[in-house]
C-alpha atoms as a PDB file:
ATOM      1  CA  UNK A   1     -23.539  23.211 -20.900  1.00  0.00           C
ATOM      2  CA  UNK A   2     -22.281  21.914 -24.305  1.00  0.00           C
ATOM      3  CA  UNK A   3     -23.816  19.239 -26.148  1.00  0.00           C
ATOM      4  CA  UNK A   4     -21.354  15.924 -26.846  1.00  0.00           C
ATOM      5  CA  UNK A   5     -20.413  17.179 -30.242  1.00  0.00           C
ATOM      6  CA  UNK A   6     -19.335  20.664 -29.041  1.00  0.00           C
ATOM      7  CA  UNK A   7     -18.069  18.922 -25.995  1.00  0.00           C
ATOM      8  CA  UNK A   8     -15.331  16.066 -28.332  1.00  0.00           C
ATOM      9  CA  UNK A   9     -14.445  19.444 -30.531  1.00  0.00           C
ATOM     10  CA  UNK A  10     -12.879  21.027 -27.422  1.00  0.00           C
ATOM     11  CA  UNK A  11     -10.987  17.842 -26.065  1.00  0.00           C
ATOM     12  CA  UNK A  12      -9.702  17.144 -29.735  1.00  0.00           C
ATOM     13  CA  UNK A  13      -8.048  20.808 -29.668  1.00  0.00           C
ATOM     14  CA  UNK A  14      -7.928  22.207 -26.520  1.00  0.00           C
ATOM     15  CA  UNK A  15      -6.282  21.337 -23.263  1.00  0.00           C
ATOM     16  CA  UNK A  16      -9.048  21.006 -20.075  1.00  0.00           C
ATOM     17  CA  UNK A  17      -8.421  22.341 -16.380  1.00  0.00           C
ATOM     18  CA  UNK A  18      -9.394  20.429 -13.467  1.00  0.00           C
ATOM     19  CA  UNK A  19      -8.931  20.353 -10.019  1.00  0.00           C
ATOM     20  CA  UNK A  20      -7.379  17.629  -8.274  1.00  0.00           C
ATOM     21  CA  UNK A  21      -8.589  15.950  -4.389  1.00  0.00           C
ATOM     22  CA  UNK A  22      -5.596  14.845  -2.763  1.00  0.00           C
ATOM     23  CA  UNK A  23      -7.195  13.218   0.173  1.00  0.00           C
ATOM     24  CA  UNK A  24      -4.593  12.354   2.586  1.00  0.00           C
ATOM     25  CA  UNK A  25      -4.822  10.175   5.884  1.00  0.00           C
ATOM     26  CA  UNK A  26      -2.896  10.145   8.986  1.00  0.00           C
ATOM     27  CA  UNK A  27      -0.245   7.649   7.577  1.00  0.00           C
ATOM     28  CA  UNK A  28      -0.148   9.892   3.887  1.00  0.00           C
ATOM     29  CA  UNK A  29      -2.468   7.260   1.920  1.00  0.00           C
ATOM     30  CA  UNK A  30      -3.991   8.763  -0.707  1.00  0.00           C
ATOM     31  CA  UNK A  31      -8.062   8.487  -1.407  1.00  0.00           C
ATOM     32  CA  UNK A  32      -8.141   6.938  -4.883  1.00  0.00           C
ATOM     33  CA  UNK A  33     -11.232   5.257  -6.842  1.00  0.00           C
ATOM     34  CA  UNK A  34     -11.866   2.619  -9.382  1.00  0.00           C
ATOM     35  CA  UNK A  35     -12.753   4.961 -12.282  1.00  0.00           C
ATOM     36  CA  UNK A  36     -15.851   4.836 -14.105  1.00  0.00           C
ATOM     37  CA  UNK A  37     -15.457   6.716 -17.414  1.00  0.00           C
ATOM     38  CA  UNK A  38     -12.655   7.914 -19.604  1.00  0.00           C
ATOM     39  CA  UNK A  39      -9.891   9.032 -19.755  1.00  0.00           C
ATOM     40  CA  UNK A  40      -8.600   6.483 -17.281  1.00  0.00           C
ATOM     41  CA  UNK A  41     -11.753   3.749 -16.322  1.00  0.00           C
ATOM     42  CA  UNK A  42     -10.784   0.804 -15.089  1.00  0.00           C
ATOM     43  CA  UNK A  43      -8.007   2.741 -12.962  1.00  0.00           C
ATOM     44  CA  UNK A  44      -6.996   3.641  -9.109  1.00  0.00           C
ATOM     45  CA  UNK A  45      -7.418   7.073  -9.844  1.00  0.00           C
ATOM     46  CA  UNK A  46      -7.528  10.451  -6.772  1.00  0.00           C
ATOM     47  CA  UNK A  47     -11.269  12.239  -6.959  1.00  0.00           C
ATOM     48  CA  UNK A  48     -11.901  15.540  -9.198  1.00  0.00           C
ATOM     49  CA  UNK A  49     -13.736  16.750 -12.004  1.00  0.00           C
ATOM     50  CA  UNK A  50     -13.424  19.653 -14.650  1.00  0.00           C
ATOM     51  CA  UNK A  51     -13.861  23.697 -14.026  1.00  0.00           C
ATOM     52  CA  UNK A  52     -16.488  25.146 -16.203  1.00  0.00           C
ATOM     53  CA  UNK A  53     -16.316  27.852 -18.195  1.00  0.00           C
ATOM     54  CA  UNK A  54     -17.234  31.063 -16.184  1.00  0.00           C
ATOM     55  CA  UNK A  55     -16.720  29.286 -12.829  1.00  0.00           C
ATOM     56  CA  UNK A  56     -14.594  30.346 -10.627  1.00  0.00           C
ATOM     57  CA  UNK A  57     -11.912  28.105  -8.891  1.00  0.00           C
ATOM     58  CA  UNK A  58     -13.573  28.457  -5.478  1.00  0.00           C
ATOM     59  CA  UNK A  59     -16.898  27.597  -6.635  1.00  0.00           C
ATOM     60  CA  UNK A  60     -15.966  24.502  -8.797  1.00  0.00           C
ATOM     61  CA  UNK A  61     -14.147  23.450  -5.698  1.00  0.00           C
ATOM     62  CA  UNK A  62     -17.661  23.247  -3.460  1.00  0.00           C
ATOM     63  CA  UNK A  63     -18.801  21.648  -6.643  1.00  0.00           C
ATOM     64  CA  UNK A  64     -16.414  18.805  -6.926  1.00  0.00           C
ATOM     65  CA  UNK A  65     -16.059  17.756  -3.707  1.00  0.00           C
ATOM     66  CA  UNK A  66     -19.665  17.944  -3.381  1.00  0.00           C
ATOM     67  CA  UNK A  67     -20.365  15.139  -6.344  1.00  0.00           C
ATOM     68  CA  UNK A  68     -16.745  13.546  -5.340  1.00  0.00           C
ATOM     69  CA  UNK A  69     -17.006  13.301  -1.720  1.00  0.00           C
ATOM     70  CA  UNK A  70     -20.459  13.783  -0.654  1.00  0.00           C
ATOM     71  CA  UNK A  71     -20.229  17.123   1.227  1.00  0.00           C
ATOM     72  CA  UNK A  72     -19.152  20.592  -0.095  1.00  0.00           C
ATOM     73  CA  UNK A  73     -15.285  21.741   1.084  1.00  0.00           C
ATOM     74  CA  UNK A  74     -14.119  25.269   0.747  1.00  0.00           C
ATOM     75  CA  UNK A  75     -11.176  25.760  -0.824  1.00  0.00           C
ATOM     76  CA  UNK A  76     -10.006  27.636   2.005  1.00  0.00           C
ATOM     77  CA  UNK A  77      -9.510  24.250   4.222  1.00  0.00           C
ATOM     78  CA  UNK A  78      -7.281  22.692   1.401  1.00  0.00           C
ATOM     79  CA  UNK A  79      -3.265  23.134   0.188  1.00  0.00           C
ATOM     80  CA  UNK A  80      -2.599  23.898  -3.620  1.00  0.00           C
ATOM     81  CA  UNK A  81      -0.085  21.270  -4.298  1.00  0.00           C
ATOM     82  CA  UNK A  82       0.445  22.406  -8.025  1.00  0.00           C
ATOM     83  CA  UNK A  83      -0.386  21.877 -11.369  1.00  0.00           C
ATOM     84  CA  UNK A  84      -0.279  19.091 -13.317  1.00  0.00           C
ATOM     85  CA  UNK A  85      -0.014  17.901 -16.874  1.00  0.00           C
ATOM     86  CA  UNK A  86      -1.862  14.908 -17.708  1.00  0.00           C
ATOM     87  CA  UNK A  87      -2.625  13.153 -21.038  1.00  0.00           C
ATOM     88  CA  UNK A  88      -4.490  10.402 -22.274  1.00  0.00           C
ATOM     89  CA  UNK A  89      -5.011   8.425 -25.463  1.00  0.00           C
ATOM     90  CA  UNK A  90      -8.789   8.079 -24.758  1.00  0.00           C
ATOM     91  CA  UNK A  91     -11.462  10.283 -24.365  1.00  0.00           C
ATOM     92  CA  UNK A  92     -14.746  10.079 -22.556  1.00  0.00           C
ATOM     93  CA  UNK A  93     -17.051   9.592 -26.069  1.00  0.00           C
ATOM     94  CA  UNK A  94     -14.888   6.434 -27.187  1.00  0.00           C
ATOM     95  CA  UNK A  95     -13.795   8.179 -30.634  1.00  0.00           C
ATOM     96  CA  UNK A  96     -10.636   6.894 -31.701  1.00  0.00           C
ATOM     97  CA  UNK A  97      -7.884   9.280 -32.315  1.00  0.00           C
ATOM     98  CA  UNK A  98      -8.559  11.867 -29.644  1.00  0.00           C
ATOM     99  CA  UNK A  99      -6.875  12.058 -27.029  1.00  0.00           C
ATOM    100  CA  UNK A 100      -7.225  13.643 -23.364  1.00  0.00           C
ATOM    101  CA  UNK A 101      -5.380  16.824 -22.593  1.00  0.00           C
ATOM    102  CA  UNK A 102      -5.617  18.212 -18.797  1.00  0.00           C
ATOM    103  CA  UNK A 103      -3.974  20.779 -16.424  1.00  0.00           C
ATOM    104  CA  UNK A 104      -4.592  19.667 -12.810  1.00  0.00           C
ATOM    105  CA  UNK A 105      -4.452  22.078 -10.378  1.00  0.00           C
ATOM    106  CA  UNK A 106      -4.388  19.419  -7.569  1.00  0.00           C
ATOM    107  CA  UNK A 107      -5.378  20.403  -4.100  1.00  0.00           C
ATOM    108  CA  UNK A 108      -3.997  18.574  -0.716  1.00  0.00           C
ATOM    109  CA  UNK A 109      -7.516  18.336   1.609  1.00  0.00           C
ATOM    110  CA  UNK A 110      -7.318  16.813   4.926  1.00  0.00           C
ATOM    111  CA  UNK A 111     -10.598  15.293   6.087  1.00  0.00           C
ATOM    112  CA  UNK A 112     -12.054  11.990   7.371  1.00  0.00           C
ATOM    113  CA  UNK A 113     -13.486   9.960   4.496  1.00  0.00           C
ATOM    114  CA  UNK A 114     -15.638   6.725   5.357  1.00  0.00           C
ATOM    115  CA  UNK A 115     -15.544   4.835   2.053  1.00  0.00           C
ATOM    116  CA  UNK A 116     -18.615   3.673   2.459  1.00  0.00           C
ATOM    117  CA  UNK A 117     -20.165   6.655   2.176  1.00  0.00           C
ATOM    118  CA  UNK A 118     -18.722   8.064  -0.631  1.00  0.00           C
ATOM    119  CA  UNK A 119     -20.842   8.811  -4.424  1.00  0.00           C
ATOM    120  CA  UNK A 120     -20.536   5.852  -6.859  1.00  0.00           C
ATOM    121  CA  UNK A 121     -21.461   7.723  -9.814  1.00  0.00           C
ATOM    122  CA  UNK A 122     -17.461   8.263 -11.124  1.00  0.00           C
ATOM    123  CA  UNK A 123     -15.998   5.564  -9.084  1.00  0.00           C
ATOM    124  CA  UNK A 124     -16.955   2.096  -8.562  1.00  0.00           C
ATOM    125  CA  UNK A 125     -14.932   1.504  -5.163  1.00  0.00           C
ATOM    126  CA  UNK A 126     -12.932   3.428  -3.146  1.00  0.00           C
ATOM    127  CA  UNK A 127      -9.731   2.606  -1.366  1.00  0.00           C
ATOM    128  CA  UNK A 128      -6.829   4.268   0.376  1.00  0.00           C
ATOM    129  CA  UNK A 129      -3.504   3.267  -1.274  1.00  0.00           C
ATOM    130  CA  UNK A 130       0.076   4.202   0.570  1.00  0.00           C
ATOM    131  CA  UNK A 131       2.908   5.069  -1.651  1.00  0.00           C
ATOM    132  CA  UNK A 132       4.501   1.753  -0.663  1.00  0.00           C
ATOM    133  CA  UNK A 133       1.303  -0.216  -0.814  1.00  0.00           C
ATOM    134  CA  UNK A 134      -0.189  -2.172  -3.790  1.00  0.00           C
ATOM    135  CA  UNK A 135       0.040   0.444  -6.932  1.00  0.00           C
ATOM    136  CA  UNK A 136      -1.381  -2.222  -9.154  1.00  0.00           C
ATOM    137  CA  UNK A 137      -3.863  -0.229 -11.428  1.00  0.00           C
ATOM    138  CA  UNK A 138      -2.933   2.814  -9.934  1.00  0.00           C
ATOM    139  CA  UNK A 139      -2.164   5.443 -12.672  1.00  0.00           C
ATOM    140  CA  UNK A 140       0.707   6.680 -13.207  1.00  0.00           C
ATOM    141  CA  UNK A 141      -0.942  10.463 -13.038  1.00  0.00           C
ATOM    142  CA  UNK A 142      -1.905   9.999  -9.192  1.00  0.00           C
ATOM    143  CA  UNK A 143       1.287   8.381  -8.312  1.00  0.00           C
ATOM    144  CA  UNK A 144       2.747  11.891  -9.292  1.00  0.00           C
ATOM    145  CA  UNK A 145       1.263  13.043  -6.163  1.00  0.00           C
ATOM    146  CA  UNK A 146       2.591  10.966  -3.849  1.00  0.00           C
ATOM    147  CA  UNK A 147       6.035  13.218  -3.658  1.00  0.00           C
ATOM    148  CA  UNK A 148       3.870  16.102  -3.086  1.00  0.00           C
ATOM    149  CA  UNK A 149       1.011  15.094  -0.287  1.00  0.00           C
END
């Protein structure tokens, strides 16, 4: 794992791959939480996290939806959707002046979800939120998914 230094060095000049939760429900809501940290606290924001170097797409997806959701999901149950570009002025050490840089490849998983018992530690409440529904603080990068779930 890299320390912070290393860590701001490769988000200053290198883009980051992630993967994407597109949890849908019955009537195409989208899972989105209040995030945490930056890029993008204080925002209605779809679960995921960062691959690591070395690991392989199918094992950062147990991974992620293991700290995003609780339980561990094989890729195998979800939909690639695409990828995604996203960008953001911030970054998640604060520094001024260097911005956020991420290709999303988002996935499309279809489980039930009780809010209630979902991890807090990147999200500080969860909500489902329908393409027509209340978008207020709802960023603009999950709203991109809404044409594709």
């Amino acid at each position: 794992m890299l320390k912070e230094d290393e860590f701001i060095r490769v988000v200053k000049n290198t883009p980051l791959v992630a993967l994407g939760l597109v949890i849908r429900s019955k009537d195409n809501a989208l899972l989105m939480g209040m995030r945490v940290n930056e890029p993008a606290a204080g925002w209605w924001f779809v679960p995921g996290g960062r691959i690591r170097k070395d690991e392989s797409i199918e094992d950062a997806f147990l991974r992620i939806t293991k700290a995003e959701l609780g339980s561990p999901y094989s890729i195998d149950r979800a939909r690639l959707l695409g990828a995604f570009t996203h960008k953001y002025q911030t970054n998640f050490a604060h520094i001024p002046g260097i911005s956020t840089h991420y290709v999303v490849l988002a996935y499309e998983l279809l489980i039930d979800v009780d809010l209630g018992q979902l991890p807090m530690e990147q999200h500080s409440k969860y909500r489902w939120v329908g393409e027509n529904g209340n978008l207020i603080r709802v960023h603009p990068n999950s709203i991109a998914y809404f044409p594709r779930a």
